[in-house]
C-alpha atoms as a PDB file:
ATOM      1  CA  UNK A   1      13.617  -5.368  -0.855  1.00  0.00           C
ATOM      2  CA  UNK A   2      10.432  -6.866   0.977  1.00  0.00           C
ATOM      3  CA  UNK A   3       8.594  -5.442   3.536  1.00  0.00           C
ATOM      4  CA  UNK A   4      10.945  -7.560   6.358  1.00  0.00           C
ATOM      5  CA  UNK A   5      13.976  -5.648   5.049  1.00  0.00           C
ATOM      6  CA  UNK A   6      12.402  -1.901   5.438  1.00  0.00           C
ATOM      7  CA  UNK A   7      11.168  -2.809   8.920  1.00  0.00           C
ATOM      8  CA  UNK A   8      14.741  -4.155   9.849  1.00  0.00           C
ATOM      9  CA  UNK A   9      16.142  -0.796   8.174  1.00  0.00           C
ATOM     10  CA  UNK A  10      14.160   1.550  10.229  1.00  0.00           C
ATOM     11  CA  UNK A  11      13.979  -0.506  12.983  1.00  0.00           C
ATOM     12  CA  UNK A  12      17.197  -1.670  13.882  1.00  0.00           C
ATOM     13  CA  UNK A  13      19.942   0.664  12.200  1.00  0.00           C
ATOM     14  CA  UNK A  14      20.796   3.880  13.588  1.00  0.00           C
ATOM     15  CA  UNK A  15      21.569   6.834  11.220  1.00  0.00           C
ATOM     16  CA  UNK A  16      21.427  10.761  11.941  1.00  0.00           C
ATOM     17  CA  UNK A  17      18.639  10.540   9.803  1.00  0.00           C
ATOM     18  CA  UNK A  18      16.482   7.857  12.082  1.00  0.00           C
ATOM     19  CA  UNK A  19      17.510   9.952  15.228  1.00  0.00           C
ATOM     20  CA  UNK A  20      15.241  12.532  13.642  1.00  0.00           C
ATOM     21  CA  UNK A  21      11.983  13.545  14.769  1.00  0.00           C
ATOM     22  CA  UNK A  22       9.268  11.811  13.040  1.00  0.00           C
ATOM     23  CA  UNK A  23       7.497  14.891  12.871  1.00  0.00           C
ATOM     24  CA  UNK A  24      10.550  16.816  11.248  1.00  0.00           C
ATOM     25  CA  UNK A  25      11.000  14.184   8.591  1.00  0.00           C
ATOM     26  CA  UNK A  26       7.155  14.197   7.650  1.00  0.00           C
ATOM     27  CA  UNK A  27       7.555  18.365   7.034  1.00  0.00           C
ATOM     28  CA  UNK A  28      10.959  17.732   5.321  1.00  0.00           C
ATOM     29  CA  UNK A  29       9.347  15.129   3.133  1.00  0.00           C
ATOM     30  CA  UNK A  30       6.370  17.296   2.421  1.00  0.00           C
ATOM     31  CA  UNK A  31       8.639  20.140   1.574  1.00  0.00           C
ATOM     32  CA  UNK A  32      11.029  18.465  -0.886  1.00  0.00           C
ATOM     33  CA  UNK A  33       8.439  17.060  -2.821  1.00  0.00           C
ATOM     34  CA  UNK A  34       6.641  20.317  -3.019  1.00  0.00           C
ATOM     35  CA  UNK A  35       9.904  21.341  -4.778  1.00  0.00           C
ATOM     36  CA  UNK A  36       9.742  18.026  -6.880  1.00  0.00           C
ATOM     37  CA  UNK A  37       6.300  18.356  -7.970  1.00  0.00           C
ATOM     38  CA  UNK A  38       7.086  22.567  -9.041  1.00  0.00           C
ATOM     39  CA  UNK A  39      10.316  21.863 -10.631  1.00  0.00           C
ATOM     40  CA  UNK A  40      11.151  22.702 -14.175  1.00  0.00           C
ATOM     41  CA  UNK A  41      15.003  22.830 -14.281  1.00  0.00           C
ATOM     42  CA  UNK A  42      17.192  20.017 -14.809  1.00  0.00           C
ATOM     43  CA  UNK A  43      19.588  21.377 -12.417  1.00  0.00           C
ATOM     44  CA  UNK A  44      16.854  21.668  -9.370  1.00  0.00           C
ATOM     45  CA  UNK A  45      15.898  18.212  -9.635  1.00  0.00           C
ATOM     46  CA  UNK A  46      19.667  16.956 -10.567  1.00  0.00           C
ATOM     47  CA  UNK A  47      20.441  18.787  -6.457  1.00  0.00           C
ATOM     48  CA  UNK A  48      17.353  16.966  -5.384  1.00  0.00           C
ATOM     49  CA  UNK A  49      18.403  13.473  -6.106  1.00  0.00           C
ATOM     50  CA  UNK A  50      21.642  14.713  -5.090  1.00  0.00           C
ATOM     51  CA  UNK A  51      20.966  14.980  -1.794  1.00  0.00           C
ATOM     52  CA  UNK A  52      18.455  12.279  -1.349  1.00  0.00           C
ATOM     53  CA  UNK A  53      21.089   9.816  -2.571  1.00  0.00           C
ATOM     54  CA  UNK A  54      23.365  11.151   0.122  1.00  0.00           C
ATOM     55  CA  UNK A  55      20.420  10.489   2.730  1.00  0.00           C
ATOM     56  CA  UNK A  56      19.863   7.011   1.278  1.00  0.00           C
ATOM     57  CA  UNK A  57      23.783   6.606   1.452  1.00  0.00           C
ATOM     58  CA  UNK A  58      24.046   7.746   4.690  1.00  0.00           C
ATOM     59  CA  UNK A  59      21.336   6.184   6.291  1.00  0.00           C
ATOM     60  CA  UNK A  60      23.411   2.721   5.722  1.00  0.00           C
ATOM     61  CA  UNK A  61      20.496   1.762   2.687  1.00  0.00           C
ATOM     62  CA  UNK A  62      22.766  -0.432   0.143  1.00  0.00           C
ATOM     63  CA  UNK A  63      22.845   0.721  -3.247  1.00  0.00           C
ATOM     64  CA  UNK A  64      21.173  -2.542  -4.521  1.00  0.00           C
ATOM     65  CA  UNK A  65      19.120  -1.737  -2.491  1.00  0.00           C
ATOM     66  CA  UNK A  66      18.273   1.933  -4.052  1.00  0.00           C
ATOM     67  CA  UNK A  67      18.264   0.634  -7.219  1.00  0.00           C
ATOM     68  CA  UNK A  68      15.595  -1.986  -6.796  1.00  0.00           C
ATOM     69  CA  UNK A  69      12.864   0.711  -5.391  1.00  0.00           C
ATOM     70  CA  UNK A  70      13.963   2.897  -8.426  1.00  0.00           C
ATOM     71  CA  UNK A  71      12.837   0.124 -10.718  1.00  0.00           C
ATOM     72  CA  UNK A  72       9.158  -0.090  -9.787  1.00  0.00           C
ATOM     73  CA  UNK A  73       8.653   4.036 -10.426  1.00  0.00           C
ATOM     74  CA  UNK A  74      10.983   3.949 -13.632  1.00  0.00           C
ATOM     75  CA  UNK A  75       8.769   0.692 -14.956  1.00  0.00           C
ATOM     76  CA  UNK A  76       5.166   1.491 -14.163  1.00  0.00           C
ATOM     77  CA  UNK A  77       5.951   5.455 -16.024  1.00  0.00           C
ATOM     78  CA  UNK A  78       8.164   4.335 -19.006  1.00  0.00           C
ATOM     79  CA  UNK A  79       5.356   4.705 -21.432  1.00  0.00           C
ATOM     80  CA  UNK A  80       4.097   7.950 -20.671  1.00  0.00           C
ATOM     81  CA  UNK A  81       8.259   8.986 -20.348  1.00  0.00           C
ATOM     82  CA  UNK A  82       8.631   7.597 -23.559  1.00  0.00           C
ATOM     83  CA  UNK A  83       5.321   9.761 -25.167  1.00  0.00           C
ATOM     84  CA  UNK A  84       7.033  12.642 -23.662  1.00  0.00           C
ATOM     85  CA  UNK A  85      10.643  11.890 -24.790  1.00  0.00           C
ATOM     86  CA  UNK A  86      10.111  11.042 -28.458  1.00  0.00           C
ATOM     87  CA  UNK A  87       8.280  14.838 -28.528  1.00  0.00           C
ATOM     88  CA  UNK A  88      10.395  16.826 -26.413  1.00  0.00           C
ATOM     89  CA  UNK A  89      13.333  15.125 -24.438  1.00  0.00           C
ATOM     90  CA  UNK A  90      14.423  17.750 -22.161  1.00  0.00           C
ATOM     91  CA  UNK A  91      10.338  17.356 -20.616  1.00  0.00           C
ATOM     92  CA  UNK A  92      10.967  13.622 -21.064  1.00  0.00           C
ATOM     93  CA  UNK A  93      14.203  13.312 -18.737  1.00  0.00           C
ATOM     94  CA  UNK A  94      12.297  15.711 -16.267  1.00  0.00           C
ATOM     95  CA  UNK A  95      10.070  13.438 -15.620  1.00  0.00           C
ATOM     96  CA  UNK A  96      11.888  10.511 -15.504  1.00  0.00           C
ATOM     97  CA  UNK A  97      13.985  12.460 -13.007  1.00  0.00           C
ATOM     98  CA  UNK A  98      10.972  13.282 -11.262  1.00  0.00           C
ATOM     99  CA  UNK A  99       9.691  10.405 -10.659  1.00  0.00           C
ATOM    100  CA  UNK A 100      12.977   8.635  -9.283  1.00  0.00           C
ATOM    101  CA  UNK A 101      13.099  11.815  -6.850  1.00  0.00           C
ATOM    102  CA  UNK A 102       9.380  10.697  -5.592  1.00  0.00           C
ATOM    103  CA  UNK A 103      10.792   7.320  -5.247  1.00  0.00           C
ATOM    104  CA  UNK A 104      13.964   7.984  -3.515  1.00  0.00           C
ATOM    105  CA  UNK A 105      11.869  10.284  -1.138  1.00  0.00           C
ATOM    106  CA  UNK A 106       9.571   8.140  -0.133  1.00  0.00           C
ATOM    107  CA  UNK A 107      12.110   4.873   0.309  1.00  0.00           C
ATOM    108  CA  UNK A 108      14.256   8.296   2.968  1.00  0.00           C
ATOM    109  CA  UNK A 109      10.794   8.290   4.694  1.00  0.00           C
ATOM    110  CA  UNK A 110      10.006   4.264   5.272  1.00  0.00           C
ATOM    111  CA  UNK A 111      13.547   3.132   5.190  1.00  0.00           C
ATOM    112  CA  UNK A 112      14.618   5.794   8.641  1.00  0.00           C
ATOM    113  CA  UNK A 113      11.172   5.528   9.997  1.00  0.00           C
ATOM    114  CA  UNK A 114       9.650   2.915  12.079  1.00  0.00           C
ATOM    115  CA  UNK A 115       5.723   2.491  10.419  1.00  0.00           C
ATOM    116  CA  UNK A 116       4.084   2.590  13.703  1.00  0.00           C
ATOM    117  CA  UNK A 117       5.404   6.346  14.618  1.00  0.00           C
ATOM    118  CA  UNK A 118       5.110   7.425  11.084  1.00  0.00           C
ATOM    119  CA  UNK A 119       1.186   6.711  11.311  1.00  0.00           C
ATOM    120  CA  UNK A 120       0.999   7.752  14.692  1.00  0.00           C
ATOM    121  CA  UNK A 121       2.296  11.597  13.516  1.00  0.00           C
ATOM    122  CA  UNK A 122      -0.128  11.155  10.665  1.00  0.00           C
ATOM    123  CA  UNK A 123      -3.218  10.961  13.142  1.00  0.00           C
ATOM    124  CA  UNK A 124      -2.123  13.863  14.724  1.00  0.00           C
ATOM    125  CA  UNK A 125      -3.508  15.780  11.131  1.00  0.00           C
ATOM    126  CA  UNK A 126      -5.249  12.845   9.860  1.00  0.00           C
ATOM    127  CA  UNK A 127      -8.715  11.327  10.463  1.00  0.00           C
ATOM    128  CA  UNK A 128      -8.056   8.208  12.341  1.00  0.00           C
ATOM    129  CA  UNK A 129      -9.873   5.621   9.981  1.00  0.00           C
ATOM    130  CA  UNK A 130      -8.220   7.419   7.004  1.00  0.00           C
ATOM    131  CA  UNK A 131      -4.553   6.950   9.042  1.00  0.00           C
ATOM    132  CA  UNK A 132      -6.228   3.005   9.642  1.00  0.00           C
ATOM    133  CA  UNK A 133      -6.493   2.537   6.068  1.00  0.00           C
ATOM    134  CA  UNK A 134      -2.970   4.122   5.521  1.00  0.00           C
ATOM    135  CA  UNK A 135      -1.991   1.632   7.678  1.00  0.00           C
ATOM    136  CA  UNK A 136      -3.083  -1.642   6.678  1.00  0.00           C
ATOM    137  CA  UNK A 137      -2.726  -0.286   2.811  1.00  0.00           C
ATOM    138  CA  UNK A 138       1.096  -0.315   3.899  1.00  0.00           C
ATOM    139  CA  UNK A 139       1.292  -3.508   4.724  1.00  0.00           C
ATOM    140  CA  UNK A 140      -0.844  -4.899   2.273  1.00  0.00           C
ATOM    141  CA  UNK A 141       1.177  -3.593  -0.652  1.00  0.00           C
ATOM    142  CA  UNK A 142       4.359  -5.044   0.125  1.00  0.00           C
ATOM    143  CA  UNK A 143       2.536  -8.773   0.685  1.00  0.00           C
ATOM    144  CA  UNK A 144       1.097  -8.304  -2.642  1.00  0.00           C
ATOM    145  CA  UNK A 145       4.023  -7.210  -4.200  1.00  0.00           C
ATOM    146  CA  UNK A 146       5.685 -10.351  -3.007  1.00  0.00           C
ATOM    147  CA  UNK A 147       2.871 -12.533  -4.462  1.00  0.00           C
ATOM    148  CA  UNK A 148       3.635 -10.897  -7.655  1.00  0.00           C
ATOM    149  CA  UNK A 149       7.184 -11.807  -7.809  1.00  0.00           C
ATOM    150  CA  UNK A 150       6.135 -15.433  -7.152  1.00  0.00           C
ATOM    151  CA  UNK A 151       3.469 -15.388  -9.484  1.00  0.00           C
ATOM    152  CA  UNK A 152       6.340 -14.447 -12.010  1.00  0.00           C
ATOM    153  CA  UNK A 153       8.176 -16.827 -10.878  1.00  0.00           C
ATOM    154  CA  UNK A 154       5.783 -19.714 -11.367  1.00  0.00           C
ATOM    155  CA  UNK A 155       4.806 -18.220 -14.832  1.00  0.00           C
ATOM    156  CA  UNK A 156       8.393 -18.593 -15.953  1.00  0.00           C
ATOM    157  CA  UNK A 157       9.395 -21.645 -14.403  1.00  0.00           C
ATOM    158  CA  UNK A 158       6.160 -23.191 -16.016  1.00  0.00           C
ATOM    159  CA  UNK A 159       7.001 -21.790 -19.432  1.00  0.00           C
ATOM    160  CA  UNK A 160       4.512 -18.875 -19.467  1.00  0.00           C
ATOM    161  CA  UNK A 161       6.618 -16.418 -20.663  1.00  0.00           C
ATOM    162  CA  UNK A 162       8.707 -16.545 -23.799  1.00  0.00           C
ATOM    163  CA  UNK A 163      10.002 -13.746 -25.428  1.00  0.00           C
ATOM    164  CA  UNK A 164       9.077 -14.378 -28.690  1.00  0.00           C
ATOM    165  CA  UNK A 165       4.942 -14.779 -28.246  1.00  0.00           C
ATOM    166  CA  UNK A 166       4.137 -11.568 -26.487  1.00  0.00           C
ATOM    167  CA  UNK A 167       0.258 -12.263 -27.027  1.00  0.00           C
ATOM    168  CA  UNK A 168       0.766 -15.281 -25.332  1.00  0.00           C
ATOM    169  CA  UNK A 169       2.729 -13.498 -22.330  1.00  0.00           C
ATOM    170  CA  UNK A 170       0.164 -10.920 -22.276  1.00  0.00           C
ATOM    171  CA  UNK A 171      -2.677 -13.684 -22.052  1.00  0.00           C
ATOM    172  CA  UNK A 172      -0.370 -15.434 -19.097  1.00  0.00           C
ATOM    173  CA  UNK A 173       0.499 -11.986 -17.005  1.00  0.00           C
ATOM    174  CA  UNK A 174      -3.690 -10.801 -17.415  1.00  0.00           C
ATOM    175  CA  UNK A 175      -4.392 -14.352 -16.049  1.00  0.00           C
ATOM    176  CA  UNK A 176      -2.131 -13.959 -13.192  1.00  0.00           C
ATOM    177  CA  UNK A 177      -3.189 -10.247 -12.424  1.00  0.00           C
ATOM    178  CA  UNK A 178      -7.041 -11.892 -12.557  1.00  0.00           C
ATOM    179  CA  UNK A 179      -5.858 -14.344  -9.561  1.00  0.00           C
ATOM    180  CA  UNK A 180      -3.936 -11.628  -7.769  1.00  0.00           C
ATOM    181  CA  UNK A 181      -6.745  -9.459  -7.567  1.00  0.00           C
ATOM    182  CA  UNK A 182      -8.785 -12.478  -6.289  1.00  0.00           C
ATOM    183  CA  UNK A 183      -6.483 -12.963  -3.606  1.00  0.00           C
ATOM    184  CA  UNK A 184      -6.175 -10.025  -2.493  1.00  0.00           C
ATOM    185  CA  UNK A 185     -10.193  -9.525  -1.869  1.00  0.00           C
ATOM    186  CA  UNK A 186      -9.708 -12.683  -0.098  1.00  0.00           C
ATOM    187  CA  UNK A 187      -6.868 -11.182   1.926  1.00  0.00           C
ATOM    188  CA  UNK A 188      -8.343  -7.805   2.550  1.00  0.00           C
ATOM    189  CA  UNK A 189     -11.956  -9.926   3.844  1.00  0.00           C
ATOM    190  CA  UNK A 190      -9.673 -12.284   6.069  1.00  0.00           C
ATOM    191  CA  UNK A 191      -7.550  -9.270   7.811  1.00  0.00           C
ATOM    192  CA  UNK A 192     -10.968  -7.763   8.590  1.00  0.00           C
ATOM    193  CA  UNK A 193     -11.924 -10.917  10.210  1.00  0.00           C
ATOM    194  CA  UNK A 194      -9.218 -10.770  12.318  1.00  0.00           C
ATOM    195  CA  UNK A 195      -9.406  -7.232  13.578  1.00  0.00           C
ATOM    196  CA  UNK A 196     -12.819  -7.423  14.424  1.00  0.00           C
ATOM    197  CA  UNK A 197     -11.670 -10.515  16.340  1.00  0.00           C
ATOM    198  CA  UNK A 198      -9.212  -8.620  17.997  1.00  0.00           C
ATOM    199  CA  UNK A 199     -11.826  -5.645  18.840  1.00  0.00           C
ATOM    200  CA  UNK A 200     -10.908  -3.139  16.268  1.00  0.00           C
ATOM    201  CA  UNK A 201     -13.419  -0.006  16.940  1.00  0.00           C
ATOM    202  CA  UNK A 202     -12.668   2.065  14.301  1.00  0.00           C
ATOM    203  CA  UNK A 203      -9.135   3.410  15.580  1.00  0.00           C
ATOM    204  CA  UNK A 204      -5.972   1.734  16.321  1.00  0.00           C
ATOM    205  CA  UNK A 205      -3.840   3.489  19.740  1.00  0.00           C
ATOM    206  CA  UNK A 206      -0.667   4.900  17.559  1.00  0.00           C
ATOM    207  CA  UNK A 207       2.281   6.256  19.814  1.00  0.00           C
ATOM    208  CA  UNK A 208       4.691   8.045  18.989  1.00  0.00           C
ATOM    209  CA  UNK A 209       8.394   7.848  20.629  1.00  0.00           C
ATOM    210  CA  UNK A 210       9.405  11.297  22.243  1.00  0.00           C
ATOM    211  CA  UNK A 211      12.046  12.670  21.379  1.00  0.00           C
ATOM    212  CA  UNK A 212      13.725  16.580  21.730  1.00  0.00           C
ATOM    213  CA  UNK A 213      14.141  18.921  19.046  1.00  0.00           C
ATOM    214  CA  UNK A 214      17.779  19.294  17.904  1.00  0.00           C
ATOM    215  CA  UNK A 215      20.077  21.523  16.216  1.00  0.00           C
ATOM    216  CA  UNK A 216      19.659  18.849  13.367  1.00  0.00           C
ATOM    217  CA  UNK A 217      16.028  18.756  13.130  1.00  0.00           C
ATOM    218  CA  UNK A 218      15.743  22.112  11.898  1.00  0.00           C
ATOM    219  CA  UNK A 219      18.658  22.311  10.071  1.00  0.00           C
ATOM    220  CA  UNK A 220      16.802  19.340   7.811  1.00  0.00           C
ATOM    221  CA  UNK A 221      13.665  21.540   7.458  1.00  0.00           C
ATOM    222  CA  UNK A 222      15.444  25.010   6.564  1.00  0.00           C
ATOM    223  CA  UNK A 223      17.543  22.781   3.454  1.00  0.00           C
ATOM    224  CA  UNK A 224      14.398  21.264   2.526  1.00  0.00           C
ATOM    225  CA  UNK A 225      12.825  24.312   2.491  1.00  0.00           C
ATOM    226  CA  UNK A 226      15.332  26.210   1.009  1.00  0.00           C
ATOM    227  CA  UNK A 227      15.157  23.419  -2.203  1.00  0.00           C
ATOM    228  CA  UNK A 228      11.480  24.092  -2.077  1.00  0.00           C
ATOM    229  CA  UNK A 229      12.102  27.818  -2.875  1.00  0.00           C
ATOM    230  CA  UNK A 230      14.394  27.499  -5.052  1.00  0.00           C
ATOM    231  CA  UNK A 231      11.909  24.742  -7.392  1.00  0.00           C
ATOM    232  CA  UNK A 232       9.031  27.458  -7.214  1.00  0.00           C
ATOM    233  CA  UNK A 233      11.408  30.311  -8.254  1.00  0.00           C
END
């Protein structure tokens, strides 16, 4: 899912999860991975992804969909998951667990949220240039992410990759790491450019659409703070 696809999600479909307050997801959020982070029970974090799969379900998010942003947590931990399962697998399925719950959390957060009034509650707590740099980190990751799927793609469509040399993949993948990192300088010098063009002062005017508090709103915060207690117990 590219960075189009979240924007169209939180943008464009209507849920009883994006008719929440932005404010009341951001404490929910908070909350539940609060309980994340403190759990220790199989059970706490087996409710937790529970009911984070329900929001994902129920927020119209397709389940290719889920399982494509629980990839990229399950790939970039499976070596320190697989230290801790060959020891002690009960601590090793925690945290696999654990991180998918991060994951899923998140994806609740972006996916029912438009960007704009996420960052806009943000620098209500926030700093504004920290909140800034939130903000064009956002974007930035998803536009790198896609140049590293087409980076993989040219590598194997070129004959890079091969299953049996993995020194040679290893030399191929650091190479194209090497020019992403390049590019994204170039990127990063380029979209300040721009802004400064564009009179950028230090703080970009974030508003947030109104909306009233609900029965629903803190019904959300109460479960998610409930599941908080319950981890910490």
């Amino acid at each position: 899912m590219h960075l189009a696809d979240i924007d169209y999600q939180a943008l464009s479909k209507r849920s009883w999860l994006h008719d929440r307050r932005t404010d009341v997801k951001v404490i929910s959020t908070l909350l539940v991975l609060i309980a994340v982070l403190a759990a220790q029970s199989l059970t706490i974090l087996v409710v937790i992804l529970c009911f984070l799969f329900t929001a994902l379900i129920s927020s119209k998010l397709s389940v290719k969909a889920i399982l494509q942003f629980s990839f990229y947590p399950l790939f970039f931990s499976s070596i320190f998951i697989s230290v801790l399962w060959s020891t002690n697998p009960t601590l090793g399925l925690i945290s696999l667990l654990k991180a998918l719950s991060s994951a899923w959390l998140m994806v609740t957060l972006v996916a029912t949220t438009a960007y704009v009034d996420l960052f806009a509650t943000l620098s209500k707590v926030l700093p504004a240039l920290l909140v800034d740099l939130f903000l064009f980190t956002y974007r930035s990751f998803f536009i790198l992410l896609e140049k590293v799927s087409d980076l993989m793609k040219v590598i194997r469509l070129r004959g890079g990759y091969n299953p049996y040399h993995p020194i040679r993949n290893i030399k191929n993948f650091s190479s194209a790491l090497a020019l992403l990192f390049i590019r994204a300088f170039e990127m990063n010098d380029r979209m300040y450019q721009i802004y400064s063009l564009r009179g950028y002062t230090g703080k970009l005017p974030l508003r947030e659409e109104a909306k009233p508090w609900m029965l629903s709103d803190f019904t959300l915060i109460m479960f998610s703070l409930i599941l908080m207690i319950g981890a910490m117990l």
